[in-house]
Protein backbone atom coordinates (compact mmCIF):
# COMPACT_ATOMS: atom_id res chain seq x y z
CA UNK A 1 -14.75 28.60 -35.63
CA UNK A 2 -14.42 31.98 -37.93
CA UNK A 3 -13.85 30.70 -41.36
CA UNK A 4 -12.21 34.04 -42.40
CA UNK A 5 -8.84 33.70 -42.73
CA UNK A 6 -9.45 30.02 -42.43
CA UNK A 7 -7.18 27.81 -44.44
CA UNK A 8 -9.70 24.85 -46.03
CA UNK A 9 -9.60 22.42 -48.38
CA UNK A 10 -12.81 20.82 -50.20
CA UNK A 11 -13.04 17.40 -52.38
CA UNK A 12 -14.87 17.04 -55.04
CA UNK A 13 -14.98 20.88 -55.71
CA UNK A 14 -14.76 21.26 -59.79
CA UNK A 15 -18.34 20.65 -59.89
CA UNK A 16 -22.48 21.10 -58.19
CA UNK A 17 -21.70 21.59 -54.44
CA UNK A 18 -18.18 21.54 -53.82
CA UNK A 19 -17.62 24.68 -56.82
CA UNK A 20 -20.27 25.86 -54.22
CA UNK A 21 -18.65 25.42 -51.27
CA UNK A 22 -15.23 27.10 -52.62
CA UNK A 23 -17.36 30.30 -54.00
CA UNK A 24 -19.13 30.77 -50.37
CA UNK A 25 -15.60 30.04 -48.28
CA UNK A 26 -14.20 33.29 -50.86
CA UNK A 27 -16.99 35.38 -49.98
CA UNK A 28 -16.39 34.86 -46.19
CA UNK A 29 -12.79 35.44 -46.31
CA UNK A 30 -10.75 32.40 -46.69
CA UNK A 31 -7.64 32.59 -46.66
CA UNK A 32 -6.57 29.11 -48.78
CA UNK A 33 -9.14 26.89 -50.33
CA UNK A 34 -7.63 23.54 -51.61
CA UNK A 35 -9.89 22.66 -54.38
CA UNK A 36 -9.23 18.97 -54.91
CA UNK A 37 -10.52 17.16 -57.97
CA UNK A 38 -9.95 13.98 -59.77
CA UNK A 39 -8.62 15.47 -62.29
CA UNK A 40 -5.82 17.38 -63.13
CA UNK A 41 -6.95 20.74 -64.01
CA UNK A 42 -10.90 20.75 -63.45
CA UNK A 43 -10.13 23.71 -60.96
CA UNK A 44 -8.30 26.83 -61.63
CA UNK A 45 -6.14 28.31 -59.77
CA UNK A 46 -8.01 31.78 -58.51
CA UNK A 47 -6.65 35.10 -57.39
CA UNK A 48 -9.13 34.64 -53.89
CA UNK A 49 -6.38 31.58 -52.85
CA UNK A 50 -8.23 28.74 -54.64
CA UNK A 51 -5.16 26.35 -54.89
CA UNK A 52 -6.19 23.13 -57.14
CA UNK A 53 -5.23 19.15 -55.94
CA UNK A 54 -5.53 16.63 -57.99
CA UNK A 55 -7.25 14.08 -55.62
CA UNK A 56 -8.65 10.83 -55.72
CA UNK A 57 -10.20 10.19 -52.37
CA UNK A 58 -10.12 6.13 -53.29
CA UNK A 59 -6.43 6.43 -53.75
CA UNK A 60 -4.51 6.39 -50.68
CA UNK A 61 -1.35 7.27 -52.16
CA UNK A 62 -2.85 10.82 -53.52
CA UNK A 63 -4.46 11.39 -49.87
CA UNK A 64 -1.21 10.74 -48.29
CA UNK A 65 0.34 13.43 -50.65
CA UNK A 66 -2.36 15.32 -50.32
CA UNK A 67 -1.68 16.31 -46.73
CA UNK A 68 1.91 16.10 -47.26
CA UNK A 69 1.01 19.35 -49.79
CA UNK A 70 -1.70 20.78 -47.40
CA UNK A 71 -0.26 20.70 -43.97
CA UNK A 72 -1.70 23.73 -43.18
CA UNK A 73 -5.40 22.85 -42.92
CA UNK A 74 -8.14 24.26 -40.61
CA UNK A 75 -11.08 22.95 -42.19
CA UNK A 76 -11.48 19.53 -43.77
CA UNK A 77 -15.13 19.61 -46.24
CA UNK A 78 -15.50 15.76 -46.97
CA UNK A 79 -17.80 16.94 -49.76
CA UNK A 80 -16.73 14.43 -53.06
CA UNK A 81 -19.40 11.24 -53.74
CA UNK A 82 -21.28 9.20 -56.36
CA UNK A 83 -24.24 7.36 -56.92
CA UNK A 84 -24.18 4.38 -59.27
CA UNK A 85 -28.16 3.87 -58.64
CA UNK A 86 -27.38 0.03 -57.72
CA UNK A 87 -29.58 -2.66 -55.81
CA UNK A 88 -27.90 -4.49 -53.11
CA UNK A 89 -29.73 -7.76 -53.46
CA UNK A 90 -29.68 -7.95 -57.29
CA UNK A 91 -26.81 -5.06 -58.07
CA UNK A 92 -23.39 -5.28 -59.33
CA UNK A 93 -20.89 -5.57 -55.73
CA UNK A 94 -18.26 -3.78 -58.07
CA UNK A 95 -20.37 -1.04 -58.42
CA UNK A 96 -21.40 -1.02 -54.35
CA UNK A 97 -17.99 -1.79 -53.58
CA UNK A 98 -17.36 1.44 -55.54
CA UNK A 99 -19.83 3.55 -53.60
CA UNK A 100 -18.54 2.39 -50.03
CA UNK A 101 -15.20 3.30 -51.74
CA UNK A 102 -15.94 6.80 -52.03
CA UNK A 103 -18.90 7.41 -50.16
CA UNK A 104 -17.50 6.01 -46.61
CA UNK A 105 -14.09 4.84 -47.18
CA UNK A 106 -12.91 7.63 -49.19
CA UNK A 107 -14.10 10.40 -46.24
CA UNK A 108 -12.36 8.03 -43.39
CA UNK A 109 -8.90 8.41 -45.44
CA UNK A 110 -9.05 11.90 -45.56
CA UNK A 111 -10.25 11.90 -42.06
CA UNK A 112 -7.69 9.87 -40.76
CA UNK A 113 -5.12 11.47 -42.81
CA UNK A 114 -5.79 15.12 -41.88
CA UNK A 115 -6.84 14.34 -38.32
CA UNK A 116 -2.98 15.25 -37.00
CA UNK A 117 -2.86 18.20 -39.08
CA UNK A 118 -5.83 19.57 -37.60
CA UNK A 119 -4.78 19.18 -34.60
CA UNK A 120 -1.67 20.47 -34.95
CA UNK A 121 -2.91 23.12 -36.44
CA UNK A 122 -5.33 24.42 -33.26
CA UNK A 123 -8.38 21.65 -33.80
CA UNK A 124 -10.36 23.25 -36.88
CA UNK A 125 -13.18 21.08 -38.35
CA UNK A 126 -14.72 18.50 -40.64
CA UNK A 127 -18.05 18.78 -42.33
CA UNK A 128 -19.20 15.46 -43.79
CA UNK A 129 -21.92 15.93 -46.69
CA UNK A 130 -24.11 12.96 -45.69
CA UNK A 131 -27.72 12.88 -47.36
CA UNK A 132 -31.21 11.86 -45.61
CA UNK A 133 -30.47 8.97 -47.18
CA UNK A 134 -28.77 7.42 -44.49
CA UNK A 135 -31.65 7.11 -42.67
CA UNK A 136 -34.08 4.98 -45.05
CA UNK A 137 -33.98 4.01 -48.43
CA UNK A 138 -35.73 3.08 -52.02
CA UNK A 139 -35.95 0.76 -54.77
CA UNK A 140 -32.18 0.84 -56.87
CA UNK A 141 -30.84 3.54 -54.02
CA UNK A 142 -29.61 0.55 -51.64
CA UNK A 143 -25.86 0.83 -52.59
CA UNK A 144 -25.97 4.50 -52.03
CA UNK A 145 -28.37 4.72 -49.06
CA UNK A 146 -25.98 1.79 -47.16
CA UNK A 147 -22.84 4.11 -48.04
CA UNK A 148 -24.06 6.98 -46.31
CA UNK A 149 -25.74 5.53 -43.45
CA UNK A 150 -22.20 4.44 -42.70
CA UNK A 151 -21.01 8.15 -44.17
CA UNK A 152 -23.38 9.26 -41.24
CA UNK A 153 -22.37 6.76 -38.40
CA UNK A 154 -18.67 7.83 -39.62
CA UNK A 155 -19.60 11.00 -38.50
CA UNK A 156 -20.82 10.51 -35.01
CA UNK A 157 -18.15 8.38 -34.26
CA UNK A 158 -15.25 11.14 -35.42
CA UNK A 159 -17.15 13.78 -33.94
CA UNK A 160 -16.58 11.81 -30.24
CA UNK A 161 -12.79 10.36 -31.16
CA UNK A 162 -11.59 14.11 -32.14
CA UNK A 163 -13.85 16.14 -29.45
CA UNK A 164 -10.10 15.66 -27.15
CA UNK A 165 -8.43 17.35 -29.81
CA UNK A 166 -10.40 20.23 -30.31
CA UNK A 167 -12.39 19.56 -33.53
CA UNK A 168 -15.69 20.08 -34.19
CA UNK A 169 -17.31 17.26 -36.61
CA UNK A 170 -20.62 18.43 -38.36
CA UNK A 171 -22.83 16.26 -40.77
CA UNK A 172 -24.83 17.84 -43.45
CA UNK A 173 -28.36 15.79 -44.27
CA UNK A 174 -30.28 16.70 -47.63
CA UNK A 175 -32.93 15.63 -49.79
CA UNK A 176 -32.29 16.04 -53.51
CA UNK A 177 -29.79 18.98 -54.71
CA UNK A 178 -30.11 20.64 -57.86
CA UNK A 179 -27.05 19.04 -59.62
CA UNK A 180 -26.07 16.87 -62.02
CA UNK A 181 -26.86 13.30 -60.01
CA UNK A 182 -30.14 14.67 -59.62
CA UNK A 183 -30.80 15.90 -62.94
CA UNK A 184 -33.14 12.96 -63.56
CA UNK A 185 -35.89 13.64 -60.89
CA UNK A 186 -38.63 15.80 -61.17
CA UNK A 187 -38.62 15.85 -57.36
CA UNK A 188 -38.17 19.11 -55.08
CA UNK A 189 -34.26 20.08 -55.06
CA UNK A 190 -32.69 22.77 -52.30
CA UNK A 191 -30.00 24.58 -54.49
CA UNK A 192 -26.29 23.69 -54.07
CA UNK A 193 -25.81 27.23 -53.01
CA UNK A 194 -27.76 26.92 -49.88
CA UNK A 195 -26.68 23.84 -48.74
CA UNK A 196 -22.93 24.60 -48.55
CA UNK A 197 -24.51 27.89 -46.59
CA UNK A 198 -25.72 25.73 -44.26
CA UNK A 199 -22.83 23.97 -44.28
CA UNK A 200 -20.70 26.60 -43.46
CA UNK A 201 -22.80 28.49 -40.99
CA UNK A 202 -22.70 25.02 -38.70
CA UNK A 203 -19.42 25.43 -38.80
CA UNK A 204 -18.96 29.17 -37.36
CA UNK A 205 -22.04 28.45 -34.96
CA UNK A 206 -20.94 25.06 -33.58
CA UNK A 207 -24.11 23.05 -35.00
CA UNK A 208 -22.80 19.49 -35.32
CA UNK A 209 -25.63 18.38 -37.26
CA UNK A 210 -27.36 20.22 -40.24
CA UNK A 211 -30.85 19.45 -41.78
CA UNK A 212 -30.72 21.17 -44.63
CA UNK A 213 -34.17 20.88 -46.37
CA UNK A 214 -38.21 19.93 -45.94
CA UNK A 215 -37.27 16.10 -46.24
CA UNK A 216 -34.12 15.84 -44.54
CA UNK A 217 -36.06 16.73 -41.67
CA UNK A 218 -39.62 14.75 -42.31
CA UNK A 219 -37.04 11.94 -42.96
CA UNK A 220 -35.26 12.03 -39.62
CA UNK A 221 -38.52 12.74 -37.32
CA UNK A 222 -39.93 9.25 -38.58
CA UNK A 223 -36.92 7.42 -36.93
CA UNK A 224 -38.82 6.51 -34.07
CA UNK A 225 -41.19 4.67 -35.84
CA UNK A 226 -41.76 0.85 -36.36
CA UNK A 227 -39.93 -0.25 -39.75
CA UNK A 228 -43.32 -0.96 -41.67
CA UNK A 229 -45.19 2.57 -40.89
CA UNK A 230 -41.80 4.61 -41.35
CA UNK A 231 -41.31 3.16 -45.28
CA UNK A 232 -45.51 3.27 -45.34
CA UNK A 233 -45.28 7.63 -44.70
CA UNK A 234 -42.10 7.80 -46.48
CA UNK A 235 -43.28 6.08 -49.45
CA UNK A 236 -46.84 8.22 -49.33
CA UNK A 237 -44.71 11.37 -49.36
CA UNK A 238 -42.95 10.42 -51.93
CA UNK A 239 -45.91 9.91 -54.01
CA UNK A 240 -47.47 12.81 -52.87
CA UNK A 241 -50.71 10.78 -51.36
């Protein structure tokens, strides 16, 4: 799919890779970028057809009006998430209940909300951004890492239920991003600016998965290994032994 001329809407796009993601969809010719946001007026409206949405992707009363505004969609970028940095075992289940809420729940709404207008409107596409952390995960990163392993297992499963109508699902795995919610680490970061450009290329070239960095992809080629010597060279590369 040709994203020029492509009619698209983003979540979570006031901010780190979703402002991203709207710049690099102008540049390639967009013809309508929804820029949903929490809240009301974090995106302006732009004279390269940036039209703002106040969304909450929790809220399934603003999704529903959402499409109801949008019905023109092509391309669906599930893109909005948080991180509360909570344990499972020890952690706060309002705060993991609040990650699965936006992390896994919040990207099925909007899935399952702008699946007919896709469709309807010639099959188009969804690009989940995912994270490597859905395959393994760390000390205080079990709330998160749980919420996008299911983020990722959301994606397969679309990706197979929509293939009838035409659309073409595509996951996005990263290590850390240069954004705010990584500000903290001191760890490499792959700039917001070429993730969403790998983002958007898997979308023109038909990729439906995208490993977007070093450690998305040292991540994912340890899959096949026992439990105990995945975490032991995970942990070592993290620690730079």
């Amino acid at each position: 799919m040709q994203l020029k001329n492509a009619v698209v809407l983003v979540t979570g796009a006031n901010r780190g890779i979703g402002s991203e993601f709207v710049a690099q969809l102008k540049k390639r010719g967009a013809a309508k970028i929804y820029a949903a946001s929490r809240k009301p007026g974090a995106v302006e409206a732009g004279v390269d057809g940036v039209v703002p949405i106040t969304l909450d992707i929790t809220d399934p009363l603003q999704i529903a009006a959402a499409a109801e505004a949008a019905g023109d969609v092509q391309v669906l970028i599930n893109n909005a998430g948080i991180s509360t940095n909570t344990s499972l075992v020890s952690g706060d289940v309002a705060s993991i209940r609040r990650e699965m809420d936006t992390n896994f729940f919040g990207p099925l709404l909007m899935t399952q909300a702008f699946a007919p207008i896709l469709k309807s409107n010639g099959g188009g596409a969804i690009l989940n951004v995912v994270s490597a952390l859905s395959w393994f995960t760390s000390p205080g990163a079990g709330a998160y890492a749980a919420s996008k392993a299911a983020a990722w297992q959301l994606t397969d499963s679309t990706r197979l239920e929509l293939a009838a109508q035409g659309t073409h699902v595509v996951g996005v795995h990263m290590g850390l991003v240069d954004t705010d919610m990584a500000a903290g680490s001191q760890a490499p970061k792959i700039a917001p600016s070429a993730l969403a450009a790998a983002g958007l290329d898997a979308i023109e070239s038909g990729l439906d998965e995208v490993l977007a960095d070093d450690w998305a992809r040292f991540v994912k080629s340890g899959l096949a290994l026992a439990p105990s010597e995945r975490y032991a060279q995970l942990f070592a590369a993290q620690s730079g032994s």
